[in-house]
Protein backbone atom coordinates (compact mmCIF):
# COMPACT_ATOMS: atom_id res chain seq x y z
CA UNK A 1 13.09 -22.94 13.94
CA UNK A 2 10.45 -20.66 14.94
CA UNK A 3 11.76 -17.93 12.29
CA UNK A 4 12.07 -20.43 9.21
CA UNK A 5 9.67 -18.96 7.34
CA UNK A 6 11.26 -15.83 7.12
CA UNK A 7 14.36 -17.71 5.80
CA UNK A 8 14.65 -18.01 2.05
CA UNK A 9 15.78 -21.49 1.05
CA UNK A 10 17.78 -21.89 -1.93
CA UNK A 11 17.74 -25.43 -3.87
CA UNK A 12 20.79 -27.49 -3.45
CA UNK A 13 22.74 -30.45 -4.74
CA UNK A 14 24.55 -32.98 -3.14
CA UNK A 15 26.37 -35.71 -4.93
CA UNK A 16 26.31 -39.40 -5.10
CA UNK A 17 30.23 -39.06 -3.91
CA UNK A 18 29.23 -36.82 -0.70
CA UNK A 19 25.88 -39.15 0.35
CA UNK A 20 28.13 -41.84 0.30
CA UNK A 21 31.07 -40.93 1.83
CA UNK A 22 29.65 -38.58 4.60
CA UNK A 23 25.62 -39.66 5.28
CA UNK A 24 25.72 -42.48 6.45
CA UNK A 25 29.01 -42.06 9.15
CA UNK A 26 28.98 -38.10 9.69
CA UNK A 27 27.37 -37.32 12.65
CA UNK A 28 23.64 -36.32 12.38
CA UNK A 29 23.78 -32.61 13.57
CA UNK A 30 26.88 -32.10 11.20
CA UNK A 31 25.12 -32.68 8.37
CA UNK A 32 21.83 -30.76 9.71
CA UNK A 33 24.04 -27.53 9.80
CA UNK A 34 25.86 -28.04 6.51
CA UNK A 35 22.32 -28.42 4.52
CA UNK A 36 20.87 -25.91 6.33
CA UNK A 37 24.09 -23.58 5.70
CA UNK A 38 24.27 -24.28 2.30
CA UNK A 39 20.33 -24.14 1.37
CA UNK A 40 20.37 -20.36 3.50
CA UNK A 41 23.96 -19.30 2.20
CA UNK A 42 23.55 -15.85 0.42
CA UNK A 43 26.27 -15.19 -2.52
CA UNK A 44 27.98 -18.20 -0.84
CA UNK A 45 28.34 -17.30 2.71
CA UNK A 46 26.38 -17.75 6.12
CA UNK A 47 26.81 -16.41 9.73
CA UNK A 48 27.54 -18.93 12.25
CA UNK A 49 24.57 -16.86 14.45
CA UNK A 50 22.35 -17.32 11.59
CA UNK A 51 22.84 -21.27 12.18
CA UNK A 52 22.33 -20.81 15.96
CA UNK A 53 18.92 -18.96 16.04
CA UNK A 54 17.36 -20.63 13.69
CA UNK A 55 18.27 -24.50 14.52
CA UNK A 56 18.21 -23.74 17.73
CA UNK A 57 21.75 -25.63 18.54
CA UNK A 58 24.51 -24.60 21.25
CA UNK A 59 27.18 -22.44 19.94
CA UNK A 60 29.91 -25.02 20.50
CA UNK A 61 27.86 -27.55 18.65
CA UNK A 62 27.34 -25.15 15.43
CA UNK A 63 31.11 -24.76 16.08
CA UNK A 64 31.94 -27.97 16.02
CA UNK A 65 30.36 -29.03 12.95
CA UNK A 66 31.68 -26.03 11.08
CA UNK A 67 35.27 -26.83 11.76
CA UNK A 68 34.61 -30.44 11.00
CA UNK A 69 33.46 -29.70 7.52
CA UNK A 70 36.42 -27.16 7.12
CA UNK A 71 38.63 -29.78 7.73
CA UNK A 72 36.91 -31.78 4.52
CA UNK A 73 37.64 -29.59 2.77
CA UNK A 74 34.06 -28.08 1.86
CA UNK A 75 33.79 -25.07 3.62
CA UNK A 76 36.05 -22.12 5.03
CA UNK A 77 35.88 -20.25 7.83
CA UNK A 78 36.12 -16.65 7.73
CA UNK A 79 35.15 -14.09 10.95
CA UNK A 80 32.36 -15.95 12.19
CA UNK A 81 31.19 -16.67 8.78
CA UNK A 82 30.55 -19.99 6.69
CA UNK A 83 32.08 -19.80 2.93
CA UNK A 84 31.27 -21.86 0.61
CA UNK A 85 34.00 -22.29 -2.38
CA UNK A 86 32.95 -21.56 -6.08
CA UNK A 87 33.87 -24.89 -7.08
CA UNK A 88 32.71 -26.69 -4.29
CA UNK A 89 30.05 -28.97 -6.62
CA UNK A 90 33.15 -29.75 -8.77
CA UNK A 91 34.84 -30.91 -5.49
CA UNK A 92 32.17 -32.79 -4.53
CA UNK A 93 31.67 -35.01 -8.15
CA UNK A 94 35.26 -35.70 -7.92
CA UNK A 95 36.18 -36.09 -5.01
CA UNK A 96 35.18 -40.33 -4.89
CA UNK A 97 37.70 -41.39 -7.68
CA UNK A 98 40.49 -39.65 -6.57
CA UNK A 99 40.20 -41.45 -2.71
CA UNK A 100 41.33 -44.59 -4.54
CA UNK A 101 44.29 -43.13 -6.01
CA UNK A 102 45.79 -41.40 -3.14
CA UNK A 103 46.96 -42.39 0.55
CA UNK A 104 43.83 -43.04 2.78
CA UNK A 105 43.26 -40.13 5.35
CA UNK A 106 44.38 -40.01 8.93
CA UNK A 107 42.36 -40.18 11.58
CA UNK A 108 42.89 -38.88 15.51
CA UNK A 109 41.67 -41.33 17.95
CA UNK A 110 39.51 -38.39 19.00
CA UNK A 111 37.63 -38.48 15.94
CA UNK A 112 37.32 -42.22 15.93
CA UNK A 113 35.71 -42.35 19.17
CA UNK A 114 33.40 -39.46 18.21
CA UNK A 115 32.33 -41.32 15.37
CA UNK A 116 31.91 -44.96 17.44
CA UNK A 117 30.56 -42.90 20.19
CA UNK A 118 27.68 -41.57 17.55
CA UNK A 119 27.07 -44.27 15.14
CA UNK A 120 26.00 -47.36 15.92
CA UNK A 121 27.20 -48.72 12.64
CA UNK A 122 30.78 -47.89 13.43
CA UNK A 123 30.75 -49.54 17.04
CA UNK A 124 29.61 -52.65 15.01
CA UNK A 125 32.55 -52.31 12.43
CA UNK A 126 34.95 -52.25 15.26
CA UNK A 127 33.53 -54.59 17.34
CA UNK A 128 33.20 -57.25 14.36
CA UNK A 129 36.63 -56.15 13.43
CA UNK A 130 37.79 -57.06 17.14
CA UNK A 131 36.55 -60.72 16.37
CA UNK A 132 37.94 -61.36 13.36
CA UNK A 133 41.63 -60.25 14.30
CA UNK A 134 41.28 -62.00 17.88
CA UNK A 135 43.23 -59.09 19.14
CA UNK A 136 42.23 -55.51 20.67
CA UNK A 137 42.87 -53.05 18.10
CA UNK A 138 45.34 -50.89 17.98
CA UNK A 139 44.76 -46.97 17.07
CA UNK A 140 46.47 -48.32 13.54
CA UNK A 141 43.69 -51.12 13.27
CA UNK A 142 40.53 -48.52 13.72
CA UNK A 143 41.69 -46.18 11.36
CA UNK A 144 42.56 -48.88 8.86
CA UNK A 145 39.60 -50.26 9.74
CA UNK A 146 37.34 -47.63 9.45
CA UNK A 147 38.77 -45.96 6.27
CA UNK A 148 37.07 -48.95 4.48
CA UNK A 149 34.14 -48.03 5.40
CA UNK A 150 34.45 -43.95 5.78
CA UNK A 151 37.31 -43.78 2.95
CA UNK A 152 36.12 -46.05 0.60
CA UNK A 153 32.51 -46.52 0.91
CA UNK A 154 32.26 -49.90 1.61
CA UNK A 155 28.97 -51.19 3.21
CA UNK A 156 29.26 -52.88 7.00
CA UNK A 157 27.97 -56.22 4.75
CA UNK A 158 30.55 -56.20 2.43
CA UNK A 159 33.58 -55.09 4.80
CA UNK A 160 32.34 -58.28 7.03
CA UNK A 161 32.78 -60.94 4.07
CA UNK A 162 35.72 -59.28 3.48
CA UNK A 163 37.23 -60.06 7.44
CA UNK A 164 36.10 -63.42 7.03
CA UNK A 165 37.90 -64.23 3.21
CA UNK A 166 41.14 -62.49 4.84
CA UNK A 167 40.84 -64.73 8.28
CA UNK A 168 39.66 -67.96 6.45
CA UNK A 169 43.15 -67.32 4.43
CA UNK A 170 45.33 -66.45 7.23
CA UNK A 171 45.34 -62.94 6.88
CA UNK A 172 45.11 -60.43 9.64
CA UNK A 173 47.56 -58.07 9.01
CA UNK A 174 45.65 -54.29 8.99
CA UNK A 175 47.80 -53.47 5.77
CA UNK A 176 47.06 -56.57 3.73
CA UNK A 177 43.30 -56.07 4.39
CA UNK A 178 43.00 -52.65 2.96
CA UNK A 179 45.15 -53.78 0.20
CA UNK A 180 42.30 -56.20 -0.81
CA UNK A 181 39.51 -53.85 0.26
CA UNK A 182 40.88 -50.72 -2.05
CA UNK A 183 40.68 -54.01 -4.83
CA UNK A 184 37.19 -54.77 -4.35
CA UNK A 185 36.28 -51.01 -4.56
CA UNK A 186 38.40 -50.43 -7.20
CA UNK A 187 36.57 -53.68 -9.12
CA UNK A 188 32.87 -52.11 -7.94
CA UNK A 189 32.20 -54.42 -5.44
CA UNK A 190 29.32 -53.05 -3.38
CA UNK A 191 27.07 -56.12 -2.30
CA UNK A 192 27.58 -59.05 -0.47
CA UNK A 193 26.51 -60.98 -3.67
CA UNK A 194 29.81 -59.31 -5.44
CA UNK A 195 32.20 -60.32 -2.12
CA UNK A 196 31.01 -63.96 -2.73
CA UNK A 197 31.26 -64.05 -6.74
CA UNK A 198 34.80 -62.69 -5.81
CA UNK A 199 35.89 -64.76 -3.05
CA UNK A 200 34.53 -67.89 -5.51
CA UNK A 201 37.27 -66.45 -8.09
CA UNK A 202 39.74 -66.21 -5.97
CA UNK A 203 39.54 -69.46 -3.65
CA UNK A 204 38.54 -71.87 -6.91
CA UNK A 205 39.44 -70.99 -10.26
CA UNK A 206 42.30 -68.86 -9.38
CA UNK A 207 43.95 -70.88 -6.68
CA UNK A 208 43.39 -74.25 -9.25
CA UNK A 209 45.45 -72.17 -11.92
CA UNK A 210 48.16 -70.81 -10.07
CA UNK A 211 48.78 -74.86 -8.79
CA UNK A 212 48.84 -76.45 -12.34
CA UNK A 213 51.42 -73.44 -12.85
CA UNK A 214 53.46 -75.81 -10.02
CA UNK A 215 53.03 -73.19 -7.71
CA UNK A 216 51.15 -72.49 -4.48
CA UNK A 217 50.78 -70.01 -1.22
CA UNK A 218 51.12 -66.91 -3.05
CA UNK A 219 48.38 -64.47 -5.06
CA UNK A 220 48.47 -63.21 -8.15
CA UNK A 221 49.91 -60.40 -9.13
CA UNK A 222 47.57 -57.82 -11.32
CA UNK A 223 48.71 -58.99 -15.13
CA UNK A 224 48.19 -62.61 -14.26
CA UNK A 225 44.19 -61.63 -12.95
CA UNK A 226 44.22 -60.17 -15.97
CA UNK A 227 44.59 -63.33 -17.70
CA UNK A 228 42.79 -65.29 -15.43
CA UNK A 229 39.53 -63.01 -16.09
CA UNK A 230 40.02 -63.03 -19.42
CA UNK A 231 40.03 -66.97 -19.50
CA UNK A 232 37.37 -67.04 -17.27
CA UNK A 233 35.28 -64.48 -17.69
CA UNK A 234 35.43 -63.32 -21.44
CA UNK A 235 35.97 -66.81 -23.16
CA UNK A 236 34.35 -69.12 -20.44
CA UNK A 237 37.25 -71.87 -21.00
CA UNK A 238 36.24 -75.01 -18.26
CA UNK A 239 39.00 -74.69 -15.04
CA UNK A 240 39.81 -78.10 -16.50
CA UNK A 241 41.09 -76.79 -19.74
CA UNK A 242 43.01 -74.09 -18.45
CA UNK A 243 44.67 -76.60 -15.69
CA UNK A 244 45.63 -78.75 -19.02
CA UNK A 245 47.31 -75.33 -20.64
CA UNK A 246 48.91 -74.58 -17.50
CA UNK A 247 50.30 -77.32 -17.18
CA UNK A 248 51.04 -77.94 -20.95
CA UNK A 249 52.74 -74.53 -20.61
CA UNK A 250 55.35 -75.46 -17.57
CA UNK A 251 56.05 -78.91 -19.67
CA UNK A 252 57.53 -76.68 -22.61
CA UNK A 253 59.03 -73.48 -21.19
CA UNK A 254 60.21 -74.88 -17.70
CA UNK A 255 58.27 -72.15 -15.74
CA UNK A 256 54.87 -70.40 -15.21
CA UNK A 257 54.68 -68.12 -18.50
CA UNK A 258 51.35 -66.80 -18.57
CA UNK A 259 51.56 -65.07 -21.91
CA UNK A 260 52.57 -68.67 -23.26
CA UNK A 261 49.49 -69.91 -21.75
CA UNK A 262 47.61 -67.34 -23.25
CA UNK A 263 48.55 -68.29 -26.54
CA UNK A 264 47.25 -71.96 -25.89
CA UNK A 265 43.95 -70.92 -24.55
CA UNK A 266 43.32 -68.46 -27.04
CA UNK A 267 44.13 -71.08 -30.16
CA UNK A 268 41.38 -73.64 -28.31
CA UNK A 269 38.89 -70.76 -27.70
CA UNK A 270 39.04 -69.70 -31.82
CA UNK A 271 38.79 -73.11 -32.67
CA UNK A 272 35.80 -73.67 -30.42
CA UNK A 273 37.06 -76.02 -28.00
CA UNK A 274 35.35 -77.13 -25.13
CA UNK A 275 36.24 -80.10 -23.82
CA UNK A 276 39.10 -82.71 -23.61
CA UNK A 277 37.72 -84.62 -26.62
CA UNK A 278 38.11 -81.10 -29.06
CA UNK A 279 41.99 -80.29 -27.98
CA UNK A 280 42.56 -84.49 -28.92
CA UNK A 281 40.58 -84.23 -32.46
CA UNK A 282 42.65 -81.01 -33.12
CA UNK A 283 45.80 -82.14 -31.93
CA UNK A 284 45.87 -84.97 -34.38
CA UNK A 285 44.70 -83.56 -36.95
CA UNK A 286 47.81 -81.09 -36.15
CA UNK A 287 50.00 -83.47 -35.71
CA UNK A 288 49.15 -85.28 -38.84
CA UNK A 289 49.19 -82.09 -40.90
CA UNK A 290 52.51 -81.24 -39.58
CA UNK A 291 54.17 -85.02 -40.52
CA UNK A 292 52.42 -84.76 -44.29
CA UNK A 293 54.30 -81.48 -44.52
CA UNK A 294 57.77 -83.37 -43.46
CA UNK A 295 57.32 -85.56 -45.76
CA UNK A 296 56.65 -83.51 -48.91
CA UNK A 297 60.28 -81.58 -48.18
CA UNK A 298 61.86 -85.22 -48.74
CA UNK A 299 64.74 -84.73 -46.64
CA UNK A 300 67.74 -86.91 -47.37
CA UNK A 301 67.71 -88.03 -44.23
CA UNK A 302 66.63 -91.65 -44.00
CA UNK A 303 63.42 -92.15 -42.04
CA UNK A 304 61.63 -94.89 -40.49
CA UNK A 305 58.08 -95.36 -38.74
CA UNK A 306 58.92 -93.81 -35.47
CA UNK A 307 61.30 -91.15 -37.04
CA UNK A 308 58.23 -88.46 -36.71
CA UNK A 309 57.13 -89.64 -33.60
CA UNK A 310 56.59 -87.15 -30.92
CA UNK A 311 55.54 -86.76 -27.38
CA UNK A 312 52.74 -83.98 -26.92
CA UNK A 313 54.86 -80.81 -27.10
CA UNK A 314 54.09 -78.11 -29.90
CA UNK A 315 55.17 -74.65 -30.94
CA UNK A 316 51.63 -72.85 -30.08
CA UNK A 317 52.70 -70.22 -32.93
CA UNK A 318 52.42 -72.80 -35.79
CA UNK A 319 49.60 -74.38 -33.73
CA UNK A 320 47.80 -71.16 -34.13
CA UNK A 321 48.11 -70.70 -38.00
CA UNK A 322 47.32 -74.19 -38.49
CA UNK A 323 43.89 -73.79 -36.29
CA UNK A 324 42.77 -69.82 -37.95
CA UNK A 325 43.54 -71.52 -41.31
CA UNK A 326 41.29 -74.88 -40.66
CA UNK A 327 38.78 -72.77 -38.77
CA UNK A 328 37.56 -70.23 -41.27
């Protein structure tokens, strides 16, 4: 760069979304030409030549990394010339959220092997990818593969605990894996600390739920995590209490209502409940609320001692009322 000096170098910006998508995986002398192109760019716009002389880089090379960034959308290529768009920063700042509502991108097995071929980190993604499916991978399996860690950002720690909760579960199907990798980025899972707290959730307190619901091999779906977190996470119920509501909740609908549940859970968590020993005290005190009631209406039917007897099944509605009322 023996004529740098004579260049004038304007400031630039680069976003958190473009660091982390393209820094760490794009190759090295791509991204030397694009910050050198943008920081030199006058009104926008660069000569290839320009590039050339002053970095001191083959044609083809310059070339190269020009089209590659056209094809990302944040340049265009005009005569020999670099353009940069008007809105390109506002491309850049969004451009992060939207990759997790659309289709991942597609990637040629050309580019795939550039990108193994020039970063190390990739080669290690596909290798440890390799031994997790016990299988060679298919041109389907890299890109799948790498758009975790290309598409959606995640780290070469995280995408690792990720292979080994899918294996340890029986899952090696490409498509199922970047179903539960899009999940963890869309939940901000970034560290290996996150993967565990998240694999804990999923292989304990979730799996215990869904099997007092009676039921077992299957996840669940996105309204029951919702529940789930919210028992676990917002009202820190034991696993033992919500097992008891689960299964209190099969005994008097027949099947695995979750709202119903909810209703249970939420009556112990205003009333302050925290163990077995609470849900018995409040129970009978229920119970015996609910029989002095009866008996004040004086029906004409005649009665005996075991005529209000009950086994432990309630309507969770009155429940409710009874335990705001008592509670305030």
């Amino acid at each position: 760069m023996d004529n740098a000096k004579d260049i004038k170098f304007n400031n630039i910006e680069l976003s958190a979304g473009f660091l982390r998508e393209y820094l760490s995986c794009a190759p090295a002398e791509y991204i030397v030409v694009y910050m050198f192109a943008k920081s030199t760019a006058i009104n926008g716009a660069v000569h290839l030549t320009s590039i050339v002389k002053n970095l001191s880089m083959p044609v083809a090379e310059v070339f190269d990394a020009a089209m590659y960034w056209q094809e990302k959308g944040f340049i265009k290529m005009d005569d020999g010339m670099i353009i940069f768009p008007i809105n390109e920063q506002k491309k850049e700042t969004k451009q992060l959220p939207k990759m997790l509502l659309e289709d991942r991108p597609q990637y040629q097995p050309q580019e795939l092997n550039m990108y193994a071929q020039k970063n190390s980190d990739v080669r290690q993604l596909f290798d440890m990818t390799q031994k997790y499916l016990g299988r060679m991978l298919t041109h389907s399996d890299l890109a799948g593969i790498f758009s975790l860690y290309h598409w959606l950002g995640l780290s070469l720690e995280v995408i690792n605990k990720l292979l080994d909760y899918c294996a340890e579960n029986n899952h090696r199907n490409m498509r199922y894996i970047e179903r539960v990798a899009i999940d963890w980025a869309e939940s901000g899972i970034t560290t290996a600390k996150d993967a565990d707290e998240r694999i804990h959730l999923y292989n304990t307190e979730f799996r215990r739920i869904i099997r007092a619901f009676g039921q077992s091999g299957r996840n669940p779906i996105a309204s029951e995590e919702k529940f789930m977190k919210k028992w676990i996470n917002d009202w820190n119920m034991p696993i033992e209490l919500l097992e008891m509501a689960c299964e209190k909740t099969v005994l008097n609908t027949g099947k695995a209502a979750f709202s119903y549940a909810d209703k249970i859970i939420a009556s112990w968590h205003t009333a302050g409940v925290k163990n077995t020993s609470d849900i018995d005290r409040i129970e009978t005190e229920f119970n015996s609320k609910k029989q002095e009631k009866a008996e004040e209406q004086k029906k004409p039917v005649a009665k005996n001692k075991f005529s209000n007897y009950q086994q432990r099944q309630y309507d969770y509605d009155e429940f409710e009322k009874f335990e705001q009322k008592n509670t305030k």
